[in-house]
C-alpha atoms as a PDB file:
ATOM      1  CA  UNK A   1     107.001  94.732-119.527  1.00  0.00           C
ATOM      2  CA  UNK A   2     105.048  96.851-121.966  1.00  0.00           C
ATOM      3  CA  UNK A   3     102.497  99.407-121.229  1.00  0.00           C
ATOM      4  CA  UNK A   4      99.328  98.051-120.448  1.00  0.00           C
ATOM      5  CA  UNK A   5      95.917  99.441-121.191  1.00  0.00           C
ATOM      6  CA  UNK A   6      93.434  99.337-118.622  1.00  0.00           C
ATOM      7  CA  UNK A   7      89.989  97.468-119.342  1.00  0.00           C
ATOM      8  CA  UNK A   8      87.991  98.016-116.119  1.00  0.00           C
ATOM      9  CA  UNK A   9      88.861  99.349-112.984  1.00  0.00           C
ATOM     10  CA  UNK A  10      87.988  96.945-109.720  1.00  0.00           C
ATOM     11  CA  UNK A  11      89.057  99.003-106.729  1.00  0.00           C
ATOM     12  CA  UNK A  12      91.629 101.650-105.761  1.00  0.00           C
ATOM     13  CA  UNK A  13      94.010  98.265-105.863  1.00  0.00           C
ATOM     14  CA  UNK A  14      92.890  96.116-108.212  1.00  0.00           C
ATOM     15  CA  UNK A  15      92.374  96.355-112.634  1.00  0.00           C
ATOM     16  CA  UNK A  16      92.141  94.531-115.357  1.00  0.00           C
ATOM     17  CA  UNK A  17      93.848  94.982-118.549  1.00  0.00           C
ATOM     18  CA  UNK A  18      94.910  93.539-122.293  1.00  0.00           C
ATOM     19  CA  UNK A  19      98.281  92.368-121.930  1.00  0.00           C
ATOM     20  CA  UNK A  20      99.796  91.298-125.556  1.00  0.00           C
ATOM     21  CA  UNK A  21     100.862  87.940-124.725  1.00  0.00           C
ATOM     22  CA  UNK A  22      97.894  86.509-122.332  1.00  0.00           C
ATOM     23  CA  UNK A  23      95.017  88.533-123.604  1.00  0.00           C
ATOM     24  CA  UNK A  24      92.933  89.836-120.019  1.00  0.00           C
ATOM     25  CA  UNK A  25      95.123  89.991-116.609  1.00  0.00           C
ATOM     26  CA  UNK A  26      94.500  91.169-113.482  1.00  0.00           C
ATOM     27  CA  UNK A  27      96.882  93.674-112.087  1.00  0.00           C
ATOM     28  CA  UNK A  28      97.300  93.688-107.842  1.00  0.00           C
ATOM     29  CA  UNK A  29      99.242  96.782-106.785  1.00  0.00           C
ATOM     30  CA  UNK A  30      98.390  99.320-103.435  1.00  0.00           C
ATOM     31  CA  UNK A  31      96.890 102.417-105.465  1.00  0.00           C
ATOM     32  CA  UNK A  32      97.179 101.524-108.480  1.00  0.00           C
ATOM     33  CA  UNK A  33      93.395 102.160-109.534  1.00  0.00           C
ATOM     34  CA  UNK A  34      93.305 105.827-108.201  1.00  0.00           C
ATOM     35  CA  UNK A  35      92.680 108.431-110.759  1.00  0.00           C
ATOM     36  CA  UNK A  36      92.594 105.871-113.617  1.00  0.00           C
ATOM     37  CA  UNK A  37      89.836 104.733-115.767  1.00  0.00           C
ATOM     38  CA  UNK A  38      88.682 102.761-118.831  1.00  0.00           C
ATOM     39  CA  UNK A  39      91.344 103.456-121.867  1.00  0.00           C
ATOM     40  CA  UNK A  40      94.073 104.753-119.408  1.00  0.00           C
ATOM     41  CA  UNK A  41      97.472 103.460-120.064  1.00  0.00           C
ATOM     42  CA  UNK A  42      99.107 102.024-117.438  1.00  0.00           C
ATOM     43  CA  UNK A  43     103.251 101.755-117.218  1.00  0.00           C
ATOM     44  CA  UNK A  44     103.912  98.083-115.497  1.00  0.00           C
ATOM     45  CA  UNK A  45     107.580  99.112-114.905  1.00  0.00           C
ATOM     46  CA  UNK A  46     106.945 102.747-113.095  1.00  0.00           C
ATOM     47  CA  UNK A  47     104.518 100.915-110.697  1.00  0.00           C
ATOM     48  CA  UNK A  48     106.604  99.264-107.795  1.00  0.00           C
ATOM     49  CA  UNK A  49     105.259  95.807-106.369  1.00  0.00           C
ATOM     50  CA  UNK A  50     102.926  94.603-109.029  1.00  0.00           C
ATOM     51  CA  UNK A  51     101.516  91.524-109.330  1.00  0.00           C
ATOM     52  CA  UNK A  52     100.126  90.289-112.565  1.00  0.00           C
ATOM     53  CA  UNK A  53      97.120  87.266-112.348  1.00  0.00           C
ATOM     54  CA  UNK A  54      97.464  85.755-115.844  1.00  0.00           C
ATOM     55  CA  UNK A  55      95.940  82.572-114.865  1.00  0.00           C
ATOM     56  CA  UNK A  56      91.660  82.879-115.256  1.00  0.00           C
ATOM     57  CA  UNK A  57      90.543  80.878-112.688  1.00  0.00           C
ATOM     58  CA  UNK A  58      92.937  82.529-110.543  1.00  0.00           C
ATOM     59  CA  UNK A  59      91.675  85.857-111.761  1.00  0.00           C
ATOM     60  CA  UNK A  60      88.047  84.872-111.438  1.00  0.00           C
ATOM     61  CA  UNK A  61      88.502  83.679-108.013  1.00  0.00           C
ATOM     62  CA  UNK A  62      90.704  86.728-106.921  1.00  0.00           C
ATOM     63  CA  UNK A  63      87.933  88.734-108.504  1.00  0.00           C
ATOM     64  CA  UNK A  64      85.169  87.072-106.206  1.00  0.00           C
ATOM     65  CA  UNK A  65      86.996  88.179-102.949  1.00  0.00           C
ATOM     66  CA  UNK A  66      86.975  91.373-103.549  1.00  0.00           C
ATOM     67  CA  UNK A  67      83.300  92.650-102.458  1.00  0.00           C
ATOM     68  CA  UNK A  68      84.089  90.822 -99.326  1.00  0.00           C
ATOM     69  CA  UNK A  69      87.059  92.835 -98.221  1.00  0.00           C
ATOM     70  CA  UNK A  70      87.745  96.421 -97.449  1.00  0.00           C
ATOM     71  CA  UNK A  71      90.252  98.279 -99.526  1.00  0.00           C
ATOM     72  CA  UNK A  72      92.338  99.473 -96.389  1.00  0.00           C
ATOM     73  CA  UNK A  73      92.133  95.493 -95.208  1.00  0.00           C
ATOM     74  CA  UNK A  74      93.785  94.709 -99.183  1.00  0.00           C
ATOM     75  CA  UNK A  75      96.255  96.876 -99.385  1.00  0.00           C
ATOM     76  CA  UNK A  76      97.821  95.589 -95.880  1.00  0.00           C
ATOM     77  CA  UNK A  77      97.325  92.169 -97.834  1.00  0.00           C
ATOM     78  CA  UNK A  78      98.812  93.111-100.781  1.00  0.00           C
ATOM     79  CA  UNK A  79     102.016  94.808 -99.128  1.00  0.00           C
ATOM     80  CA  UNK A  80     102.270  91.350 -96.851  1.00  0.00           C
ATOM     81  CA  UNK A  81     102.280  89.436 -99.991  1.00  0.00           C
ATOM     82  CA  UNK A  82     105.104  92.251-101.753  1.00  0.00           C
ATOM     83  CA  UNK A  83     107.364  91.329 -98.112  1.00  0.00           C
ATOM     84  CA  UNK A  84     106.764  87.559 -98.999  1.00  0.00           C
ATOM     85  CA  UNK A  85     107.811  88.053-102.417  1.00  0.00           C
ATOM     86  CA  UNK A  86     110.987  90.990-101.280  1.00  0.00           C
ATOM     87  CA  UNK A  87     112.038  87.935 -98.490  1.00  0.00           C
ATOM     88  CA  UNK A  88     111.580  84.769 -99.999  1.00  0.00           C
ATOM     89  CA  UNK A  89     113.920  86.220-103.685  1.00  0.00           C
ATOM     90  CA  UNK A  90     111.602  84.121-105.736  1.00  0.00           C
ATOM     91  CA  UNK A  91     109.013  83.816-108.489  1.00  0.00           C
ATOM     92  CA  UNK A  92     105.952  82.917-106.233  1.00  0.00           C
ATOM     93  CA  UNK A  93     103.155  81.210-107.595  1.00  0.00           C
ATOM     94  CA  UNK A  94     100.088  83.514-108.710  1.00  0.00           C
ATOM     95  CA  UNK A  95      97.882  81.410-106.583  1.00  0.00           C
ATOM     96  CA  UNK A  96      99.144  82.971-103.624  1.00  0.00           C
ATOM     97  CA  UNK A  97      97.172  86.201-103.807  1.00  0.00           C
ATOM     98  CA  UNK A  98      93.833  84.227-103.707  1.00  0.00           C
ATOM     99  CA  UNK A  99      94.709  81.781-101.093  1.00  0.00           C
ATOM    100  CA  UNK A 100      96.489  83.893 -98.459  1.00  0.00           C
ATOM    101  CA  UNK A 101      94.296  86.798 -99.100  1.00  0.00           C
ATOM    102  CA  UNK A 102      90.969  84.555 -98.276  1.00  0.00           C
ATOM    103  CA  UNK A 103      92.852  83.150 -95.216  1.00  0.00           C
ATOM    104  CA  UNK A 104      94.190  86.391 -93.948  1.00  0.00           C
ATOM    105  CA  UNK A 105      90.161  87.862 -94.566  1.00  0.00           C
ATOM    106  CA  UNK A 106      88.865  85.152 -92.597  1.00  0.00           C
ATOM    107  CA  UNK A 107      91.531  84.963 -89.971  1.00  0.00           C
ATOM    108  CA  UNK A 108      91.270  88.888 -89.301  1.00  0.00           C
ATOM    109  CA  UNK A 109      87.321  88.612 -88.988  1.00  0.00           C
ATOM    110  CA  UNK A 110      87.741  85.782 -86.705  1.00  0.00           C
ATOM    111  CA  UNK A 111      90.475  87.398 -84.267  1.00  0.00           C
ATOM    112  CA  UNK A 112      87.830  90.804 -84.305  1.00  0.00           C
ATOM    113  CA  UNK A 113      85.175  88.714 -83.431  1.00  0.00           C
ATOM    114  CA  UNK A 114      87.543  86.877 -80.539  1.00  0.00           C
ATOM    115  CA  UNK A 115      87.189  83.664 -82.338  1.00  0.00           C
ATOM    116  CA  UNK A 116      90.879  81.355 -82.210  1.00  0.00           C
ATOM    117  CA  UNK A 117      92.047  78.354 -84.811  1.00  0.00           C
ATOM    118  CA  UNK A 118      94.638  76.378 -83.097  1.00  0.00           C
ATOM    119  CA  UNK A 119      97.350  75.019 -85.236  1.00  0.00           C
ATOM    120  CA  UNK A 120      97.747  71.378 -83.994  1.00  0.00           C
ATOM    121  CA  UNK A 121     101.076  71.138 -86.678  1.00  0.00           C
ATOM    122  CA  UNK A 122     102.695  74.399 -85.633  1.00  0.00           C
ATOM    123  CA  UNK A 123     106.038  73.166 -83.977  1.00  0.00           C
ATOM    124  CA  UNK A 124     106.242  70.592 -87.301  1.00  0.00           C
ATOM    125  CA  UNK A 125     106.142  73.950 -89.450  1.00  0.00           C
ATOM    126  CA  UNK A 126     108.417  76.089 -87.652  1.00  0.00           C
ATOM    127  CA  UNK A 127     110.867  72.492 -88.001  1.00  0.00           C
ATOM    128  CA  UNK A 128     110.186  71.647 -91.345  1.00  0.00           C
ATOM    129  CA  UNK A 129     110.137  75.730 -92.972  1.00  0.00           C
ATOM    130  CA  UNK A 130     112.399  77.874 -90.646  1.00  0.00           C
ATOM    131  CA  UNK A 131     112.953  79.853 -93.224  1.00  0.00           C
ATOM    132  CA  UNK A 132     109.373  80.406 -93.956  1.00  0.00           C
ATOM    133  CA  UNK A 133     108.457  80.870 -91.053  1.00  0.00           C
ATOM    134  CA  UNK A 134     110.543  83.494 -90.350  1.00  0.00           C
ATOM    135  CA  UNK A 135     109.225  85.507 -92.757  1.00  0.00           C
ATOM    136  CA  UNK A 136     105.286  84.195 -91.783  1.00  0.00           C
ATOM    137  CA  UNK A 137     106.292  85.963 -88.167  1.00  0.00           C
ATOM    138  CA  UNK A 138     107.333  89.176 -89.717  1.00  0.00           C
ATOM    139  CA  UNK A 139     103.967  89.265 -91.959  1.00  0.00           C
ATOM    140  CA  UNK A 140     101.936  88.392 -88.677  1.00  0.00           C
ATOM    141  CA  UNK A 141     103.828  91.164 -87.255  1.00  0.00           C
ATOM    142  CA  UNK A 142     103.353  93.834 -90.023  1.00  0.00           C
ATOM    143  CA  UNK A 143      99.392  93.167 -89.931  1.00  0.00           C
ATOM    144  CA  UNK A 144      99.186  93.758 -86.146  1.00  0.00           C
ATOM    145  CA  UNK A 145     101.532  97.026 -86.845  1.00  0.00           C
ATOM    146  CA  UNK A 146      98.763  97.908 -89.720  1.00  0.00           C
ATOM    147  CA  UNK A 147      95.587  97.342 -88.706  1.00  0.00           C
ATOM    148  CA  UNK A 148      95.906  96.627 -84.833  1.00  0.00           C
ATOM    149  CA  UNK A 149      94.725  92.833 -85.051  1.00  0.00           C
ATOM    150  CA  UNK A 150      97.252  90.454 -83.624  1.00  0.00           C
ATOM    151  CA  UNK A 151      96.885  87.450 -84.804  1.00  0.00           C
ATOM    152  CA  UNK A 152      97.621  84.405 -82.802  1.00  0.00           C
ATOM    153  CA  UNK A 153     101.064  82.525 -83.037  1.00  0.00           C
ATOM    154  CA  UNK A 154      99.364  79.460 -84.789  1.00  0.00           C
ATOM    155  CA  UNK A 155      98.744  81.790 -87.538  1.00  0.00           C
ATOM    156  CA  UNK A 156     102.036  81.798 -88.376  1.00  0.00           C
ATOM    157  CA  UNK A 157     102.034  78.105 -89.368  1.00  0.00           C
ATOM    158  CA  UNK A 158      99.504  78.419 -91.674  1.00  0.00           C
ATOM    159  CA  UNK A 159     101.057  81.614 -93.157  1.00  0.00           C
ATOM    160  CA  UNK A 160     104.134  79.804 -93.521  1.00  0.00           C
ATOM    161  CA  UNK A 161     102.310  76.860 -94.981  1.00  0.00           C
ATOM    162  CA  UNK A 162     100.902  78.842 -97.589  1.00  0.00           C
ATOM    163  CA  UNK A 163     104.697  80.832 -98.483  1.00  0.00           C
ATOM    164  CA  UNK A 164     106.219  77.452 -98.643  1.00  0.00           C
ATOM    165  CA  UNK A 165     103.280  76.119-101.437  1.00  0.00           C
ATOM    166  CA  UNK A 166     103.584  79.219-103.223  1.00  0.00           C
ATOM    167  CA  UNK A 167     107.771  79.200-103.387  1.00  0.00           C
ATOM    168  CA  UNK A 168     107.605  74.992-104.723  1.00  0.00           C
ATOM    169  CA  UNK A 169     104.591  75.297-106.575  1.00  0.00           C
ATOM    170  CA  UNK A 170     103.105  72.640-104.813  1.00  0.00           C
ATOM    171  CA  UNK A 171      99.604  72.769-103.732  1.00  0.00           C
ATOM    172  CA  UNK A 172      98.374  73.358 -99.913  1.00  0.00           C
ATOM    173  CA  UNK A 173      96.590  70.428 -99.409  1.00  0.00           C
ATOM    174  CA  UNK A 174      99.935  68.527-100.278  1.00  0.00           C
ATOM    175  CA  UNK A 175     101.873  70.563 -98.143  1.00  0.00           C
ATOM    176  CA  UNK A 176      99.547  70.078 -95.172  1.00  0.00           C
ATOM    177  CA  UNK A 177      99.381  66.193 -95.717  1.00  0.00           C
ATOM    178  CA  UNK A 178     103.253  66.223 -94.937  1.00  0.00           C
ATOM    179  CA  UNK A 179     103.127  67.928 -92.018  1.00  0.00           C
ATOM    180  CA  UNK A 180     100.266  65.536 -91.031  1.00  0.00           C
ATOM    181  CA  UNK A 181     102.203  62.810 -91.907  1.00  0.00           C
ATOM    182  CA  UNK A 182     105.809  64.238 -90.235  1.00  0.00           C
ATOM    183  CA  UNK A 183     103.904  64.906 -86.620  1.00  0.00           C
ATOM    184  CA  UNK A 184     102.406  61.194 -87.242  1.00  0.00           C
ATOM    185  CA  UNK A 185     105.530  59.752 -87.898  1.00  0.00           C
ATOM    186  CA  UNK A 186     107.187  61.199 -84.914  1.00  0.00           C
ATOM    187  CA  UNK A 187     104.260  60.368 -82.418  1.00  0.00           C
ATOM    188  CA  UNK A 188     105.404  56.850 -83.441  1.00  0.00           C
ATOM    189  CA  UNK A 189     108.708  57.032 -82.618  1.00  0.00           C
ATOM    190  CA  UNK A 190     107.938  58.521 -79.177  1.00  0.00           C
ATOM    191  CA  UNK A 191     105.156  55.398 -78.950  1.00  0.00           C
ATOM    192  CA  UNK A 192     107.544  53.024 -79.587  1.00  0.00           C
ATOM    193  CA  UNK A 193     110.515  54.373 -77.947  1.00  0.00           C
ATOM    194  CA  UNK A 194     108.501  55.338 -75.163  1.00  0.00           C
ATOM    195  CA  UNK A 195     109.965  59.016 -74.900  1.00  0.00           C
ATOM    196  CA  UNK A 196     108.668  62.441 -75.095  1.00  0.00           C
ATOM    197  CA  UNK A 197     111.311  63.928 -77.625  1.00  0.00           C
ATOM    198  CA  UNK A 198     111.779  67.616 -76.778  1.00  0.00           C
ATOM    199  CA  UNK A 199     110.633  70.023 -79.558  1.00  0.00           C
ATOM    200  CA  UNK A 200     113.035  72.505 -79.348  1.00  0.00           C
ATOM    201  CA  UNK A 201     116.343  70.381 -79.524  1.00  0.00           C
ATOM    202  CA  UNK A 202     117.902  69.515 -82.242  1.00  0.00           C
ATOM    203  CA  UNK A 203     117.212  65.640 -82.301  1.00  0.00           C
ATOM    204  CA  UNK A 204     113.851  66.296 -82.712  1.00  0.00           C
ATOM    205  CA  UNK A 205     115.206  68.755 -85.706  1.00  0.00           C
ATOM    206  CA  UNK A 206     117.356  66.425 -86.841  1.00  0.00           C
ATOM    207  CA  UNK A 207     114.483  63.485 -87.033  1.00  0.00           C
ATOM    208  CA  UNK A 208     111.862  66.063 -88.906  1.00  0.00           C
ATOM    209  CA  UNK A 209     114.251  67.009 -91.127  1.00  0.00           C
ATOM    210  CA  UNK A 210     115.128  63.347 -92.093  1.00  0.00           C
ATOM    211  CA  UNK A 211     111.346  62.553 -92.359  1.00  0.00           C
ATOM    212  CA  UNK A 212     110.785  65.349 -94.553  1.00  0.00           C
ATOM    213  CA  UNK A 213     113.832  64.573 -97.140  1.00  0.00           C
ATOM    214  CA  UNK A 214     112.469  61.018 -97.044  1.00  0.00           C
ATOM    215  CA  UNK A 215     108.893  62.394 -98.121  1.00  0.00           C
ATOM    216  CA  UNK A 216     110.252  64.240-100.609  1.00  0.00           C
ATOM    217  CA  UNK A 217     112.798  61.843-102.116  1.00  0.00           C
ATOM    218  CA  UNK A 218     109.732  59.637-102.401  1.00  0.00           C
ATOM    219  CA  UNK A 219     107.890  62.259-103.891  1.00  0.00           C
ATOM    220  CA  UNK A 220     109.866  62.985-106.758  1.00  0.00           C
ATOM    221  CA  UNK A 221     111.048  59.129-107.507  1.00  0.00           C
ATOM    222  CA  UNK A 222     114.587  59.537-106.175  1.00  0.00           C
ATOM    223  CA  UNK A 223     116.503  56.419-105.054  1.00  0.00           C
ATOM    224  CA  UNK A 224     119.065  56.295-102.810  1.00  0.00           C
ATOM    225  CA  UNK A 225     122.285  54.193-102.771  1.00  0.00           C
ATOM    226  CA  UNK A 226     121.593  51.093-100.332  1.00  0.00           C
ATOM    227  CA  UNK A 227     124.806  50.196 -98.739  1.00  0.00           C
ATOM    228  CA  UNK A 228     125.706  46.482 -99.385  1.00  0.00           C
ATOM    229  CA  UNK A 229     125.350  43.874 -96.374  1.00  0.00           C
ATOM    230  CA  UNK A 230     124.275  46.938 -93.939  1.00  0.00           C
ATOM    231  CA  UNK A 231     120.897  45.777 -94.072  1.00  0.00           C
ATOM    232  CA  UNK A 232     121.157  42.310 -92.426  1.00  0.00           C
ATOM    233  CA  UNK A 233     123.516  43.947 -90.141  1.00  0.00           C
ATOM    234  CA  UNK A 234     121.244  46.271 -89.042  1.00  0.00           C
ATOM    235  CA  UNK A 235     118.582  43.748 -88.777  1.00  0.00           C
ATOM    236  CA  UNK A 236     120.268  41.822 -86.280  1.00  0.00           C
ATOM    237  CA  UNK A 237     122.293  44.320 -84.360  1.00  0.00           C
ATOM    238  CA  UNK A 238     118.658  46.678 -84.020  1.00  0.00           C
ATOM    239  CA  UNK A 239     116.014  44.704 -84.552  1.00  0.00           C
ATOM    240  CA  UNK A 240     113.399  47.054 -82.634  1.00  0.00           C
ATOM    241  CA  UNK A 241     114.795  50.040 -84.951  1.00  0.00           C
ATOM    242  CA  UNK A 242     115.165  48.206 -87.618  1.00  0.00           C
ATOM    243  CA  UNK A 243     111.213  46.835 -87.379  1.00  0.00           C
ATOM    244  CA  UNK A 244     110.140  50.769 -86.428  1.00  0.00           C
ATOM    245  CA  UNK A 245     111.902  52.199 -89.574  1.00  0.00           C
ATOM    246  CA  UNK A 246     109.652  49.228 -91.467  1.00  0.00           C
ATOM    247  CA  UNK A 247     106.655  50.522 -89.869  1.00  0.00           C
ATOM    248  CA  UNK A 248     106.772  53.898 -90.174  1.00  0.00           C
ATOM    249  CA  UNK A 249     107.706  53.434 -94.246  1.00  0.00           C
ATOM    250  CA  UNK A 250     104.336  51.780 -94.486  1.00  0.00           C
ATOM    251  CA  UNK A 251     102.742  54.227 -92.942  1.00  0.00           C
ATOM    252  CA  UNK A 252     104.257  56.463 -95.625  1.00  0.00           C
ATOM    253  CA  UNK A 253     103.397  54.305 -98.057  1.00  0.00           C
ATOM    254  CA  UNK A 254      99.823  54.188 -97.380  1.00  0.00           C
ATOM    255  CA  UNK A 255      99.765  58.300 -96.973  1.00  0.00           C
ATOM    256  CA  UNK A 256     101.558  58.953-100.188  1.00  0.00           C
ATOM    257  CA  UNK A 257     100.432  55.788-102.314  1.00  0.00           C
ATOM    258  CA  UNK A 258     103.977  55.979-103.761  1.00  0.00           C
ATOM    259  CA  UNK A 259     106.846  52.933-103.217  1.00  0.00           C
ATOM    260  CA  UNK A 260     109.276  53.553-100.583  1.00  0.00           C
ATOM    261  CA  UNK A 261     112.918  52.211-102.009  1.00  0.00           C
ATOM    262  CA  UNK A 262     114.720  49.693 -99.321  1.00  0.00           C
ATOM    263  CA  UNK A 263     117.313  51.873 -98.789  1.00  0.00           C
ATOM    264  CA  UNK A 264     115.468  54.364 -96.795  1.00  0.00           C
ATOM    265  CA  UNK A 265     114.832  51.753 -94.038  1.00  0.00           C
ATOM    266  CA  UNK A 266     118.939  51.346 -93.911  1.00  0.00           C
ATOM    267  CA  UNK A 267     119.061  55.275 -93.530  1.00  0.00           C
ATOM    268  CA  UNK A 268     115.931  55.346 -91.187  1.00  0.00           C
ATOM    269  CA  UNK A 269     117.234  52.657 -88.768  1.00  0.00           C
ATOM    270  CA  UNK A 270     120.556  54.192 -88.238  1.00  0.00           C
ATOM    271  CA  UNK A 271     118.944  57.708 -87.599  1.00  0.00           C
ATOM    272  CA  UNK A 272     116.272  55.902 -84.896  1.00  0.00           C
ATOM    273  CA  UNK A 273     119.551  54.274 -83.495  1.00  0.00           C
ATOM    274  CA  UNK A 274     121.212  57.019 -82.774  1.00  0.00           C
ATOM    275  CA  UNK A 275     118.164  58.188 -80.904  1.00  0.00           C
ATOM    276  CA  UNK A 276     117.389  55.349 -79.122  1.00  0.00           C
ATOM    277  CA  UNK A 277     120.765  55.546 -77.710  1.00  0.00           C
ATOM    278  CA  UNK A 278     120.844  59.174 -76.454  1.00  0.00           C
ATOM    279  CA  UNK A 279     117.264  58.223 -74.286  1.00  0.00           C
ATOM    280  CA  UNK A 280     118.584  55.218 -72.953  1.00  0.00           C
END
């Protein structure tokens, strides 16, 4: 990246500047505004851990924050968001730095002031995102180490929430409605099977995880392969499986407003068998 010169500078962590290809950005790096001003030149490839807002409603937004927090507060922020980006190995989206920076501003004020969120989905996370939330519990981890504040376990959901919308590109209010819809899914199961599946073992892994590839094959349009004559085999051999798979792809149905293929009842109704089987 070329050298940049700087327009205007925000805070001891935050400036804007012309870039050749997208006109105004906003750079994020810890101390990269001290000692520079207005006509300054600015070297993107000396300064470690930059992040470059290229998007304008993202950089108005980001912009907006900024009175509200502290500079000591944002660089903690930014250098969680440079672990995300150093654990996850991947281009994250830009969005990130408004989104999780807002939460984590909130969430910090609201742990000072002894105020708690609970996370009603935060055993569907840590199932459906190990891997992000893995990293979520090292950035909860590195804040408390920083400022002092530990935040509460459930914040680690949401943290990992917000890594896993900013790895896919997929927005948070998506990536929320799946979780919704996984934990809704499996409350069924337990309904109709009349069982309390233990979250920690790996049937209840197994089952989120085949939820969630279900989702997402319906998502994107993928079909599966339907096994010939399985299905009226199924049918007859577990009907109360084969009738809960039914439901719970309507329910899906209705959530996503997408078509669920057939096939995915064959694949659900063997999974629920094998379930039934081990609580019987």
């Amino acid at each position: 990246m070329p050298k940049l010169l700087i327009d205007k500078v925000l805070n001891n962590n935050v400036l804007i500047a012309e870039h050749p290809s997208y006109e105004e950005v906003v750079l994020i790096g810890k101390g990269i505004g001290f000692n520079r001003k207005h006509g300054d030149f600015i070297e993107t490839d000396s300064v470690e851990k930059l992040f470059v807002l290229k998007n304008e409603k993202e950089q108005q937004n980001y912009i907006k924050l900024l009175p509200f927090i502290d500079n000591d507060l944002l660089e903690v922020i930014i250098s969680a968001i440079g672990l995300i980006k150093q654990r996850t190995h991947t281009q994250l989206d830009e969005h990130i730095h408004v989104a999780l920076t807002d939460h984590l501003m909130f969430a910090i004020n609201r742990v000072s002031k002894g105020m708690e969120m609970s996370n009603p989905f935060l055993v569907e996370t840590k199932t459906l995102y190990r891997h992000e939330y893995e990293i979520a519990a090292e950035v909860v981890e590195f804040i408390n180490e920083k400022t002092g504040i530990s935040l509460p376990v459930g914040e680690i959901g949401f943290i990992a929430l917000h890594i896993h919308s900013a790895m896919t590109n997929r927005n948070l209010s998506q990536v929320n409605q799946h979780s919704q819809l996984v934990s809704r899914l499996v409350s069924m199961v337990e309904e109709q099977f009349e069982i309390e599946i233990d979250k920690e073992s790996i049937d209840y892994m197994r089952l989120v995880r085949h939820l969630r590839f279900t989702i997402e094959r319906v998502v994107k349009g993928e079909k599966v392969e339907e096994p010939e004559k399985i299905n009226s085999l199924l049918k007859q051999e577990y009907p109360v499986c084969y009738n809960l798979s039914w439901k719970l792809i309507k329910v899906m149905q209705q959530t996503l407003k997408m078509k669920v293929f057939d096939a995915e009842a064959v694949y659900l109704t063997m999974h629920l068998q094998r379930i039934q089987k081990k609580f019987k």
